[in-house]
Structures are given as structure tokens and as C-alpha cells.
PDB file of N, CA and C in Angstrom:
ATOM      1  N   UNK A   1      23.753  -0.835 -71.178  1.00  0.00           N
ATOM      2  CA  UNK A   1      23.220  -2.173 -71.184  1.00  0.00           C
ATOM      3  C   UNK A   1      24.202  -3.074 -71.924  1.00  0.00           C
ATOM      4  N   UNK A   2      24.281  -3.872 -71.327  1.00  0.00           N
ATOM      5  CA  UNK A   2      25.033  -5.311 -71.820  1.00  0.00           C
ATOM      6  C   UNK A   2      24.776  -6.497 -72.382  1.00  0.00           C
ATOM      7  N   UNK A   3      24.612  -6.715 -73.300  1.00  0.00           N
ATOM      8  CA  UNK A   3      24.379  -7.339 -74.395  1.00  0.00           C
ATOM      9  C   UNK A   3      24.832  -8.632 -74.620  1.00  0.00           C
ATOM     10  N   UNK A   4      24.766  -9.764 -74.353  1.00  0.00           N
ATOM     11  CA  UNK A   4      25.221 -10.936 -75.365  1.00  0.00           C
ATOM     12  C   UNK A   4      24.563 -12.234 -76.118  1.00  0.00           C
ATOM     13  N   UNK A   5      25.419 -12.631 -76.715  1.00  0.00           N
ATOM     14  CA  UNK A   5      24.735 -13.034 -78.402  1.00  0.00           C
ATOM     15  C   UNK A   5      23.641 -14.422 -77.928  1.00  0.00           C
ATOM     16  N   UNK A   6      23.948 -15.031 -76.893  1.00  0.00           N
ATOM     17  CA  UNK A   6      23.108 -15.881 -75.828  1.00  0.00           C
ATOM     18  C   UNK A   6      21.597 -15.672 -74.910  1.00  0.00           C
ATOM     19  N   UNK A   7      21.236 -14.055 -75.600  1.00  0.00           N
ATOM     20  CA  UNK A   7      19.870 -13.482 -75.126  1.00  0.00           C
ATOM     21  C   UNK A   7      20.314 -13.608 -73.724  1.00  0.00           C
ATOM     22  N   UNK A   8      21.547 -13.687 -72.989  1.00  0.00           N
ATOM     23  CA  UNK A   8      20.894 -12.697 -71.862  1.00  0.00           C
ATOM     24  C   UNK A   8      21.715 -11.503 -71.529  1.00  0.00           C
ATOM     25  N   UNK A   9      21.165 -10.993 -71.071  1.00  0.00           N
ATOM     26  CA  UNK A   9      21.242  -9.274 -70.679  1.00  0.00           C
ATOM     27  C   UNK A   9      21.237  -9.040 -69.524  1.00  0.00           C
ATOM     28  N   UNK A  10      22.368  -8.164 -69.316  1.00  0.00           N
ATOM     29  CA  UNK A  10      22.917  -7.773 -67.702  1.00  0.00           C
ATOM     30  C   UNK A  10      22.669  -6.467 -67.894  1.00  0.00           C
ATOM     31  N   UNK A  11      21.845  -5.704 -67.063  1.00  0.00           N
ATOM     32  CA  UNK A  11      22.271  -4.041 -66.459  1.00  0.00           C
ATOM     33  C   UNK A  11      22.752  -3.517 -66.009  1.00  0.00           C
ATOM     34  N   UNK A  12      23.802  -2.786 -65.679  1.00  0.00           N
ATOM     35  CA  UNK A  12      24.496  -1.961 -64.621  1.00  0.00           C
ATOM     36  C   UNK A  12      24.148  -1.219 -63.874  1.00  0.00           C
ATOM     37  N   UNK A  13      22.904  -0.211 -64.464  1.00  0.00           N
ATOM     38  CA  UNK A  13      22.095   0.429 -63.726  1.00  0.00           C
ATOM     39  C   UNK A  13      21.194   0.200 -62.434  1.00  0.00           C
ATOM     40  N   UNK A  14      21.631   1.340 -61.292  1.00  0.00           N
ATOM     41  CA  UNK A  14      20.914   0.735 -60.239  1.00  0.00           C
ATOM     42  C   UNK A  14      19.220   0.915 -60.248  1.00  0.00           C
ATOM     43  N   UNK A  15      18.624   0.455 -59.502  1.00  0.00           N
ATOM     44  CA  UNK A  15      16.949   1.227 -59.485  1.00  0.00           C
ATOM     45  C   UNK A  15      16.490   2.306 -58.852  1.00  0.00           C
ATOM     46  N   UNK A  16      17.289   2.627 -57.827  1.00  0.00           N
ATOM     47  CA  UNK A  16      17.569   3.992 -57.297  1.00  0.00           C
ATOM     48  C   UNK A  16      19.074   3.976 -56.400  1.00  0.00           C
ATOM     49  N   UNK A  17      18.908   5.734 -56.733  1.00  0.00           N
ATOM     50  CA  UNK A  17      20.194   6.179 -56.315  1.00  0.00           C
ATOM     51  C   UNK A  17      20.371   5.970 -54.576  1.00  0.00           C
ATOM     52  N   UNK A  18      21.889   6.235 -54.140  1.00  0.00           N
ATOM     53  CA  UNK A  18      22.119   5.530 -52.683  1.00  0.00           C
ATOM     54  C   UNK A  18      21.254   6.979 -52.018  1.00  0.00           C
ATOM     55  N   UNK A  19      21.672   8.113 -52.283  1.00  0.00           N
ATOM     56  CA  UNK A  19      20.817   9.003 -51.744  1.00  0.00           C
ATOM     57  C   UNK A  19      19.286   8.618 -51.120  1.00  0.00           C
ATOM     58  N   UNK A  20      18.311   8.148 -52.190  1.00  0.00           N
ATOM     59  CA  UNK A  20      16.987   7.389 -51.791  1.00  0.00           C
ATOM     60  C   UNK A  20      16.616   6.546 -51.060  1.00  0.00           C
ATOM     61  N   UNK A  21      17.271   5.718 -50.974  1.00  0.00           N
ATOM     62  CA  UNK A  21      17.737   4.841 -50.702  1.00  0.00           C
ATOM     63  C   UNK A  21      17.729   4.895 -49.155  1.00  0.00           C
ATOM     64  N   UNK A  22      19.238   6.448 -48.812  1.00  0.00           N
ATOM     65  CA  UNK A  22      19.262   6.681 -47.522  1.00  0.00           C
ATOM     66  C   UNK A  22      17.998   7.293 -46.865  1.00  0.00           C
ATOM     67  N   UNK A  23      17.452   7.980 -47.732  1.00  0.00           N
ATOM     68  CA  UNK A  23      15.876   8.640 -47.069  1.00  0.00           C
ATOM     69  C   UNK A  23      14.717   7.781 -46.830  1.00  0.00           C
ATOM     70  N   UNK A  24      14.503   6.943 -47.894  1.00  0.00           N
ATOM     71  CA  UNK A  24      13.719   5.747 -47.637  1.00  0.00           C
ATOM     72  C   UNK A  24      14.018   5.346 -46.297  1.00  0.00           C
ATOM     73  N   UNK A  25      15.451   4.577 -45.574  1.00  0.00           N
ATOM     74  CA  UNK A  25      15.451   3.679 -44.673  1.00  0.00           C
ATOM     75  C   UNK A  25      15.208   4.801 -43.353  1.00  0.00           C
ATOM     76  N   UNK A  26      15.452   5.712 -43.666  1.00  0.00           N
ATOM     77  CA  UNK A  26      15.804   6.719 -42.471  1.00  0.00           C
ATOM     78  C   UNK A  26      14.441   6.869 -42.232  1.00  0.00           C
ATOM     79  N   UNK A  27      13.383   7.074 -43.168  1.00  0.00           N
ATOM     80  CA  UNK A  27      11.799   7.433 -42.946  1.00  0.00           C
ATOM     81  C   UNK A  27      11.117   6.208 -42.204  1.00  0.00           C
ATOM     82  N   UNK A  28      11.826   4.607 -42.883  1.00  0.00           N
ATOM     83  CA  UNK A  28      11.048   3.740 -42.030  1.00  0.00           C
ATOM     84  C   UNK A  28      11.455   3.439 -41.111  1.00  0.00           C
ATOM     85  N   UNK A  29      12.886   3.869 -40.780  1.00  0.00           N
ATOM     86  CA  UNK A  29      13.433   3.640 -39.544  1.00  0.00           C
ATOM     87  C   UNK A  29      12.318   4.403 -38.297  1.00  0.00           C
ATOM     88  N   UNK A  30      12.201   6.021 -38.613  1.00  0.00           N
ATOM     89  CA  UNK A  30      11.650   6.729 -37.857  1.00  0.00           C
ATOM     90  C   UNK A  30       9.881   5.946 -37.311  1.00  0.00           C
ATOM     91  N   UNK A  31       9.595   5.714 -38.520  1.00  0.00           N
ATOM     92  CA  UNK A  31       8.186   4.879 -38.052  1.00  0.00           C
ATOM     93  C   UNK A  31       7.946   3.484 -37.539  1.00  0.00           C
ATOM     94  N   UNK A  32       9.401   3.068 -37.618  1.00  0.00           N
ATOM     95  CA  UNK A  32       9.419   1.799 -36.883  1.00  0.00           C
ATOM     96  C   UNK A  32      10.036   1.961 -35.216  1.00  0.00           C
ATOM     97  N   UNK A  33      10.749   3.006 -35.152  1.00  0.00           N
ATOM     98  CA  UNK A  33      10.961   3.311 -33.582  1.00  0.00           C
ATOM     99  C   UNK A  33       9.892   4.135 -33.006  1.00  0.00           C
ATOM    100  N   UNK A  34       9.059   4.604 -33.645  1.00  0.00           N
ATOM    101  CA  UNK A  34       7.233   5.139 -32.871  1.00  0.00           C
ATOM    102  C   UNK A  34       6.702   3.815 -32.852  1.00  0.00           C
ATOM    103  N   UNK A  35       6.366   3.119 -33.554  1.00  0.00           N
ATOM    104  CA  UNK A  35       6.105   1.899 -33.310  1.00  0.00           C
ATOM    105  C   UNK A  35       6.099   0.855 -32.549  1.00  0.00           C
ATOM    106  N   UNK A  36       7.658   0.696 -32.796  1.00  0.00           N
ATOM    107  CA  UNK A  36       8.386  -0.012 -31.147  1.00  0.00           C
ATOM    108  C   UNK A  36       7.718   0.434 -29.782  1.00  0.00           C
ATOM    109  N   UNK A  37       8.201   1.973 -29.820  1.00  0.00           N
ATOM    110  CA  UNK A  37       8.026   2.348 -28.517  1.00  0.00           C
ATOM    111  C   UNK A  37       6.324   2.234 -28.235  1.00  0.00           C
ATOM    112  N   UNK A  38       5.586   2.912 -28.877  1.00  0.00           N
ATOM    113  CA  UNK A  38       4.240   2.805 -28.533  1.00  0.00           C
ATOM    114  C   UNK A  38       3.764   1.256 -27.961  1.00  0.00           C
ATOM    115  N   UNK A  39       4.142   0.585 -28.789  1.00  0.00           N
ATOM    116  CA  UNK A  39       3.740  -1.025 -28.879  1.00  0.00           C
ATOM    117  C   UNK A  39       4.578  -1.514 -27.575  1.00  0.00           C
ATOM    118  N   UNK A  40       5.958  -0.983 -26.570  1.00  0.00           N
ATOM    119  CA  UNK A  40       6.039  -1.670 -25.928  1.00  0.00           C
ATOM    120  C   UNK A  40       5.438  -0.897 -24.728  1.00  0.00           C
ATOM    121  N   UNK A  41       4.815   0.195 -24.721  1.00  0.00           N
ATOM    122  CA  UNK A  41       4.197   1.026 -23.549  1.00  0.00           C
ATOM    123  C   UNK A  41       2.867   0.631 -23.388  1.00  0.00           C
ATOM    124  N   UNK A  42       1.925   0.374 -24.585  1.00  0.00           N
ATOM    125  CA  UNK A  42       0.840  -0.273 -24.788  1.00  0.00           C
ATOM    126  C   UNK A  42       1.211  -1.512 -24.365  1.00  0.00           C
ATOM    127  N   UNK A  43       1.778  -2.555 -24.393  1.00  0.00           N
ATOM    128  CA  UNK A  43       2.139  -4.127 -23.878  1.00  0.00           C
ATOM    129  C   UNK A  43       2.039  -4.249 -22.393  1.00  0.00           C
ATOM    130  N   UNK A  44       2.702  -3.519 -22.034  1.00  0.00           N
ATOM    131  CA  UNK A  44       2.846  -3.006 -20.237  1.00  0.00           C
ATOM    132  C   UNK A  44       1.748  -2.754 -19.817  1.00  0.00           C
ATOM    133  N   UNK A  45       0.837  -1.722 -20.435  1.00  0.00           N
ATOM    134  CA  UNK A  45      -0.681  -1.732 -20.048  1.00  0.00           C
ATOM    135  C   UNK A  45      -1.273  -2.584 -20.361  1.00  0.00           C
ATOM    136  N   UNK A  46      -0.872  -3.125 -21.009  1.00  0.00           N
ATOM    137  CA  UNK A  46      -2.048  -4.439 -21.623  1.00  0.00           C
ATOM    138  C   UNK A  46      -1.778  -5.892 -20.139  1.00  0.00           C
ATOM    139  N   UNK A  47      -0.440  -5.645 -20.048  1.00  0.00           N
ATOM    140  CA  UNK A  47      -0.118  -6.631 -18.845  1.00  0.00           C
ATOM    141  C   UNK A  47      -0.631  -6.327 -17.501  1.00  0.00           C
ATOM    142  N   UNK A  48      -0.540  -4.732 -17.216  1.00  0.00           N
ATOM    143  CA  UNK A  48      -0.592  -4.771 -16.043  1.00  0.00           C
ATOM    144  C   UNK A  48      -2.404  -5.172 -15.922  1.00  0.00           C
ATOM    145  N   UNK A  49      -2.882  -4.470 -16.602  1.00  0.00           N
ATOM    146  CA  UNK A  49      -4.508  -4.846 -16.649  1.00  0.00           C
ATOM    147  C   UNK A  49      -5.236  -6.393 -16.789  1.00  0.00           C
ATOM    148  N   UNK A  50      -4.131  -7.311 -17.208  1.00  0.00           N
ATOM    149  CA  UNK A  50      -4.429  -8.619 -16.989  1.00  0.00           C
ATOM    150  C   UNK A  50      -3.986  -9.217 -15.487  1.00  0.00           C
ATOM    151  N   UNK A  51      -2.858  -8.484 -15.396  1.00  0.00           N
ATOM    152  CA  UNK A  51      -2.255  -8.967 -13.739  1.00  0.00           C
ATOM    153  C   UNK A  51      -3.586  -8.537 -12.884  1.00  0.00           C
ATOM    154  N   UNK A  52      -3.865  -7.331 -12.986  1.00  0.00           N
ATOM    155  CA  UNK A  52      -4.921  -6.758 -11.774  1.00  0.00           C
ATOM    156  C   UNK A  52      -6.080  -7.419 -11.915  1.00  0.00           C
ATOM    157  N   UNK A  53      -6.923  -8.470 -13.123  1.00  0.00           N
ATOM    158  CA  UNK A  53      -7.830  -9.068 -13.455  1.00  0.00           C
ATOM    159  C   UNK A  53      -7.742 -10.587 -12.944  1.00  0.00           C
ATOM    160  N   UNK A  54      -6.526 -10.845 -12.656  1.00  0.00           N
ATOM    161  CA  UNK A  54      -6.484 -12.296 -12.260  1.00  0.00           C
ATOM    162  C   UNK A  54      -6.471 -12.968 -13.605  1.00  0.00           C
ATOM    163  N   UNK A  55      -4.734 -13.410 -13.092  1.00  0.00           N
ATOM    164  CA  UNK A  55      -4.553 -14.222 -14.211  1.00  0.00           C
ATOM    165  C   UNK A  55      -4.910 -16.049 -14.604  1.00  0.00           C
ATOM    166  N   UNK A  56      -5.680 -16.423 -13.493  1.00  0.00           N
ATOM    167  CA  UNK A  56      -6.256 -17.615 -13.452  1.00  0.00           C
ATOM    168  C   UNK A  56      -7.684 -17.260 -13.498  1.00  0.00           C
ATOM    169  N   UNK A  57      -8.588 -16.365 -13.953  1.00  0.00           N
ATOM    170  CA  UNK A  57      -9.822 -16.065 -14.038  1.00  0.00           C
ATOM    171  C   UNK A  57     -10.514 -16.711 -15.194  1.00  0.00           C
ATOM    172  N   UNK A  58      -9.449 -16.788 -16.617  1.00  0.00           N
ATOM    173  CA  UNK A  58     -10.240 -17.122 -17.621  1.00  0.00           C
ATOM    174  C   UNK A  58      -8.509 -18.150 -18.207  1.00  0.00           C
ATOM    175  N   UNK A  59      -9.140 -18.331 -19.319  1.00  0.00           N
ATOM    176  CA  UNK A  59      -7.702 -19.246 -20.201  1.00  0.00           C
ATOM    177  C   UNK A  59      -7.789 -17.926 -21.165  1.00  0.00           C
ATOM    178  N   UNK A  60      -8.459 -17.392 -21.655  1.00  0.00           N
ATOM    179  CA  UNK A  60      -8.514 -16.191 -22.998  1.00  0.00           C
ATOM    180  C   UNK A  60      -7.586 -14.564 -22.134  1.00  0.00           C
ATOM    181  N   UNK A  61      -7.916 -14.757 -20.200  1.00  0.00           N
ATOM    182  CA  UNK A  61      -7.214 -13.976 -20.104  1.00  0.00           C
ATOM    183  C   UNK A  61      -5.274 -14.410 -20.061  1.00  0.00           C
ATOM    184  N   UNK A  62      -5.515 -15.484 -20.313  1.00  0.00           N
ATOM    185  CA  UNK A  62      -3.813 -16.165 -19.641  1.00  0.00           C
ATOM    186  C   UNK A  62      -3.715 -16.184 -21.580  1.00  0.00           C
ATOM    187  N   UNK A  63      -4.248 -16.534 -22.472  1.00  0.00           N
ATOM    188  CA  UNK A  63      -3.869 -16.260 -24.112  1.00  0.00           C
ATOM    189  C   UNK A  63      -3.409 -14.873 -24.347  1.00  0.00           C
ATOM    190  N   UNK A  64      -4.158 -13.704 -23.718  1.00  0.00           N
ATOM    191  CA  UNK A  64      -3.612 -12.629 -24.097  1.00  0.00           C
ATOM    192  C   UNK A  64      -2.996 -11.522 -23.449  1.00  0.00           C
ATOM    193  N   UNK A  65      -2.488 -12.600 -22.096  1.00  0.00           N
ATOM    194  CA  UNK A  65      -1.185 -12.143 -21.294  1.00  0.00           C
ATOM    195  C   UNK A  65       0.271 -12.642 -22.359  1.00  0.00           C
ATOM    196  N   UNK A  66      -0.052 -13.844 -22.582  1.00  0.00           N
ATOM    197  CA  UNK A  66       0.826 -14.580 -22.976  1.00  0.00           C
ATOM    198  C   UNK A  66       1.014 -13.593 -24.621  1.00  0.00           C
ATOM    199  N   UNK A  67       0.259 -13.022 -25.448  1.00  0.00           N
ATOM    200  CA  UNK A  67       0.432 -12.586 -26.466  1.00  0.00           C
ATOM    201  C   UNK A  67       0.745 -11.337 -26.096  1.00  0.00           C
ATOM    202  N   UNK A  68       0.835 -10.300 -25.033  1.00  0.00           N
ATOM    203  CA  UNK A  68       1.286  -8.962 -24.641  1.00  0.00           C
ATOM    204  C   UNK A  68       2.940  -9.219 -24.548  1.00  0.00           C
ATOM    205  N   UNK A  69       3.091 -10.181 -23.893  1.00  0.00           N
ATOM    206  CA  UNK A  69       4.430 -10.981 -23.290  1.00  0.00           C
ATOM    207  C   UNK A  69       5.109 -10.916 -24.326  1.00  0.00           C
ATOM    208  N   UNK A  70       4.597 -11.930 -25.466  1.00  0.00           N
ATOM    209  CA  UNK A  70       5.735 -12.324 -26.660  1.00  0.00           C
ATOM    210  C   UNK A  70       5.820 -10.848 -27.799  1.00  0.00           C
ATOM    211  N   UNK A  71       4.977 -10.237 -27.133  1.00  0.00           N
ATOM    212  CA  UNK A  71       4.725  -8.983 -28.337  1.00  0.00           C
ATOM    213  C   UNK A  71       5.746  -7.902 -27.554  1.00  0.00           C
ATOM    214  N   UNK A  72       6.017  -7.826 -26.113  1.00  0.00           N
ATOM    215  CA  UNK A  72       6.855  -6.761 -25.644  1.00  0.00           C
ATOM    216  C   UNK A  72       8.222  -7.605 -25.922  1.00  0.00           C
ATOM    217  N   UNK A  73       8.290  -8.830 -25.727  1.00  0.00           N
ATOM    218  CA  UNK A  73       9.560  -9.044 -25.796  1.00  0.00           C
ATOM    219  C   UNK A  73      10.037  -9.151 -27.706  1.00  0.00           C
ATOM    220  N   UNK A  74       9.264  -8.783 -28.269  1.00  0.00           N
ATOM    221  CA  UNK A  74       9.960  -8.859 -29.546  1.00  0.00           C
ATOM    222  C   UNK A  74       9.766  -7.287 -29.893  1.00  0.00           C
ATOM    223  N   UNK A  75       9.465  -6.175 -29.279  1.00  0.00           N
ATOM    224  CA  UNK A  75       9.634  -4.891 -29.376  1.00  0.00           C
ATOM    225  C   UNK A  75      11.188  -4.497 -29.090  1.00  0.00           C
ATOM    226  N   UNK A  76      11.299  -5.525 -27.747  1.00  0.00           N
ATOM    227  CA  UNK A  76      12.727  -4.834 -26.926  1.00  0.00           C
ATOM    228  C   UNK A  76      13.941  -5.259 -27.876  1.00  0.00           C
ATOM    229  N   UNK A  77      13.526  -6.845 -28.301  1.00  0.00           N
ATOM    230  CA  UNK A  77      14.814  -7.528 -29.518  1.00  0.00           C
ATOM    231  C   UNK A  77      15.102  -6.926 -30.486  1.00  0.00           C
ATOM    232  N   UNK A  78      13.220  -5.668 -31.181  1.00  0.00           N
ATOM    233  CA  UNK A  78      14.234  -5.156 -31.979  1.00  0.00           C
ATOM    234  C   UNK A  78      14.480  -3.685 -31.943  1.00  0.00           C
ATOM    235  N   UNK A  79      14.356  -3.262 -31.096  1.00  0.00           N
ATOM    236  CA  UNK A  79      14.617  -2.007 -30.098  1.00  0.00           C
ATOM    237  C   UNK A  79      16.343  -1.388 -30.321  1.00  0.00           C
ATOM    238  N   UNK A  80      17.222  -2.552 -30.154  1.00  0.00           N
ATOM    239  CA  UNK A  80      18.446  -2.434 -30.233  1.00  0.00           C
ATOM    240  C   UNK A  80      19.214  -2.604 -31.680  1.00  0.00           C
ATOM    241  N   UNK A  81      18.362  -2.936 -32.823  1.00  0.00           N
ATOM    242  CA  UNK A  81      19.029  -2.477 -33.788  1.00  0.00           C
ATOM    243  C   UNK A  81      18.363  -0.997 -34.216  1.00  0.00           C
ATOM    244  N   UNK A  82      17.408  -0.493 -34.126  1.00  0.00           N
ATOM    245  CA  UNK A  82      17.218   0.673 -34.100  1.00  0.00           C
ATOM    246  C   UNK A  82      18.047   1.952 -33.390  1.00  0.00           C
ATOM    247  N   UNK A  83      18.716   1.400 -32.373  1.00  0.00           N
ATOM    248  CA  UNK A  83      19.165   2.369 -31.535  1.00  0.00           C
ATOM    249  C   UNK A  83      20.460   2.456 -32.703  1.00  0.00           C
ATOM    250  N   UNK A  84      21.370   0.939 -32.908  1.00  0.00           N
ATOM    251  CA  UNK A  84      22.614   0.975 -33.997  1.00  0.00           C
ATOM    252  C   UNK A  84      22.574   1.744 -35.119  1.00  0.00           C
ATOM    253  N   UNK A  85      21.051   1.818 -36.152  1.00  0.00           N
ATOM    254  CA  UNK A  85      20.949   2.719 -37.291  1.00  0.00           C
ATOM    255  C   UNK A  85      21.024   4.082 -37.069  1.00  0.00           C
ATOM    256  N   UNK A  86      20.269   4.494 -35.685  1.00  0.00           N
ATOM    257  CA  UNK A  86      20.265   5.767 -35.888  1.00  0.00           C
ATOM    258  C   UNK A  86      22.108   6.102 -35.089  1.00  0.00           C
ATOM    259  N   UNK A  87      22.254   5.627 -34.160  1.00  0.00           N
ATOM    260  CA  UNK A  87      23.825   5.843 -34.479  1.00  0.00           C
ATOM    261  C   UNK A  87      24.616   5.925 -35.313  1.00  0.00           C
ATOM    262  N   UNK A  88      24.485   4.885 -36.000  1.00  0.00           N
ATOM    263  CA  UNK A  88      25.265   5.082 -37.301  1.00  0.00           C
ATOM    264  C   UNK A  88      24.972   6.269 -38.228  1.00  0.00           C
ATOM    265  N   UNK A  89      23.493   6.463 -38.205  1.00  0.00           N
ATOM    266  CA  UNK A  89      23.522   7.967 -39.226  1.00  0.00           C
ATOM    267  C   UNK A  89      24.203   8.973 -38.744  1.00  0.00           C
ATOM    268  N   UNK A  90      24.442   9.196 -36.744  1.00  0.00           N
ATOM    269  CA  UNK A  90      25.470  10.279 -36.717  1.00  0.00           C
ATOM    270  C   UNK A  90      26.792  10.176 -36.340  1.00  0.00           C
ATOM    271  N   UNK A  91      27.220   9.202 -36.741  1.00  0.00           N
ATOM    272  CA  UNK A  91      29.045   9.444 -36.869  1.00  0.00           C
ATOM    273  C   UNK A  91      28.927   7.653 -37.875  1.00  0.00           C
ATOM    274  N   UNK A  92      28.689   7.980 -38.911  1.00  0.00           N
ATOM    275  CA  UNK A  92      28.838   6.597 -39.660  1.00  0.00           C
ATOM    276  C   UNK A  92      30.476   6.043 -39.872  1.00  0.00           C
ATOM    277  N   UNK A  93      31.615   6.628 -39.893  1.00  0.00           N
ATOM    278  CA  UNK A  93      32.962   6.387 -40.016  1.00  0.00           C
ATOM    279  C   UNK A  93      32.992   5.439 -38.950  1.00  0.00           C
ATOM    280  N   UNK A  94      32.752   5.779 -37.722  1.00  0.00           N
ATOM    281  CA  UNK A  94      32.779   4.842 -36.556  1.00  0.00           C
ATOM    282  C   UNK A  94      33.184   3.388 -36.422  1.00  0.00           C
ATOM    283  N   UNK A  95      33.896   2.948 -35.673  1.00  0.00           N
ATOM    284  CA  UNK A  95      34.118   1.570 -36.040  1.00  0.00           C
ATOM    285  C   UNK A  95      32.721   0.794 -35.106  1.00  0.00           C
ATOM    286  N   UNK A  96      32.633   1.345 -33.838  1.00  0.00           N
ATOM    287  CA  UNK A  96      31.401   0.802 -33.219  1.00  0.00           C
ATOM    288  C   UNK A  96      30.359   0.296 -34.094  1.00  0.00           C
ATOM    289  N   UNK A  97      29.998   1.068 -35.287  1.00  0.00           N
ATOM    290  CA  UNK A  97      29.038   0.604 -35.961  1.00  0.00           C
ATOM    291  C   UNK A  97      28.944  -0.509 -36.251  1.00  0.00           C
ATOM    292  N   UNK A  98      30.013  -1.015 -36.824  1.00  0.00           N
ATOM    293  CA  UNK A  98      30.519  -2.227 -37.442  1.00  0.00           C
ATOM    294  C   UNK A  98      30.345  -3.196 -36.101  1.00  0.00           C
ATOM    295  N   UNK A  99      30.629  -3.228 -35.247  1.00  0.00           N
ATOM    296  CA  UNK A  99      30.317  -4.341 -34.326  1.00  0.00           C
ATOM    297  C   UNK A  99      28.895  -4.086 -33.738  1.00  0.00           C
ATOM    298  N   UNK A 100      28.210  -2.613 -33.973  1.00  0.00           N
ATOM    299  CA  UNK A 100      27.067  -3.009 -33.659  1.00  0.00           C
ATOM    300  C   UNK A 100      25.795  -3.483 -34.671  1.00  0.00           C
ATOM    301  N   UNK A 101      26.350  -3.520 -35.514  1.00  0.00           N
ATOM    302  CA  UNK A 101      25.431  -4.220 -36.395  1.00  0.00           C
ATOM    303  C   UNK A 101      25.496  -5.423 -36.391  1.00  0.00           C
ATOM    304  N   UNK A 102      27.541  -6.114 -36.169  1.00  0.00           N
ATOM    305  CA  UNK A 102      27.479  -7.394 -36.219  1.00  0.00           C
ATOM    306  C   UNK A 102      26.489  -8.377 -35.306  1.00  0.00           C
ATOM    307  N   UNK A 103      26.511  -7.548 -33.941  1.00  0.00           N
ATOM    308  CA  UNK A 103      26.129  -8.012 -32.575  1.00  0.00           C
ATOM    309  C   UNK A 103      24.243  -8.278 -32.995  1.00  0.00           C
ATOM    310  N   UNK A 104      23.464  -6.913 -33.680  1.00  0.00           N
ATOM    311  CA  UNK A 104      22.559  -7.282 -33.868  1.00  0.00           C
ATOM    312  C   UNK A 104      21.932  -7.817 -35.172  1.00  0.00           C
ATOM    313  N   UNK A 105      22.807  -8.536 -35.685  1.00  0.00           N
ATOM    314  CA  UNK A 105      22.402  -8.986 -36.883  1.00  0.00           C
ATOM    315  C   UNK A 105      22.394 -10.363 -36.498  1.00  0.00           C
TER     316      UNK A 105
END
């Protein structure tokens, strides 16, 4: 700990090690690509069952076409940085990585 005579104080110490760190992201990575995927297979059913209902039948059915819609298309947007992490965990040296993170960042 680092000390100066001005009361404030700097730490060096991290809050956890990079090891944790890597297991942490790797665990929510894994539950965020079940996620994804479920949520965009469920969306598709959720669409096709409004298509076959008639989508001029109600306005609540055209609200929650329209909310299947914006919910698959923000599965697929982030679909593709998931695919970059778990690449990167198996050949991280890679230079690809580096532009595929740039691309989805």
C-alpha cells in the first residue's frame, strides 16, 4: 500500500487474480451462448405462431411480433461476439482475434 502525506492512498493490489477472472468470463460466457441460442429458437416460434394467427387480427398480436423481431435480432448482434471469445480461448496468440474483437466491439 501506498501512502501519501495528502490522505490519499493508492493500492496496487488487484481484487482478483487473472486466473478468476478467466473462469468467471468463461462461465458467463457459456450461459450467455445457451441463452442466445435458446432465446433465438424460442423467437422463431414465437414468430412463426403469430404469422399463422394473422398478423392484422389484433394490434397486441402485431406488439408482440414486433417484440419477438427486435428480441431475435439482438440475439443474432450478439451471437457474433460470442463466437470471437470462445475462439479466442482456443488459439488466443492469434492475430484474428484482435480484429475480431475490433469488428465486434
Amino acid at each position: 500500500m501506498n501512502v501519501t502525506w495528502e490522505g490519499k492512498h493508492t493500492f496496487n493490489l488487484p481484487i482478483i487474480s487473472d486466473d478468476i477472472y478467466y473462469v468467471a468470463m468463461l462461465a458467463l460466457n457459456v450461459v450467455l451462448l445457451v441463452l442466445n441460442i435458446s432465446g433465438g429458437i424460442t423467437n422463431v416460434i414465437n414468430m412463426l405462431v403469430f404469422i399463422r394467427q394473422g398478423l392484422t387480427s389484433d394490434s397486441i398480436t402485431v406488439s408482440l411480433f414486433a417484440m419477438s423481431v427486435s428480441d431475435l435480432l439482438s440475439s443474432i448482434f450478439m451471437f457474433p461476439w460470442l463466437v470471437c471469445f470462445f475462439m479466442g480461448c482456443l488459439n488466443p496468440s492469434s492475430q484474428r482475434n484482435n480484429y475480431c474483437n475490433a469488428i465486434t466491439s
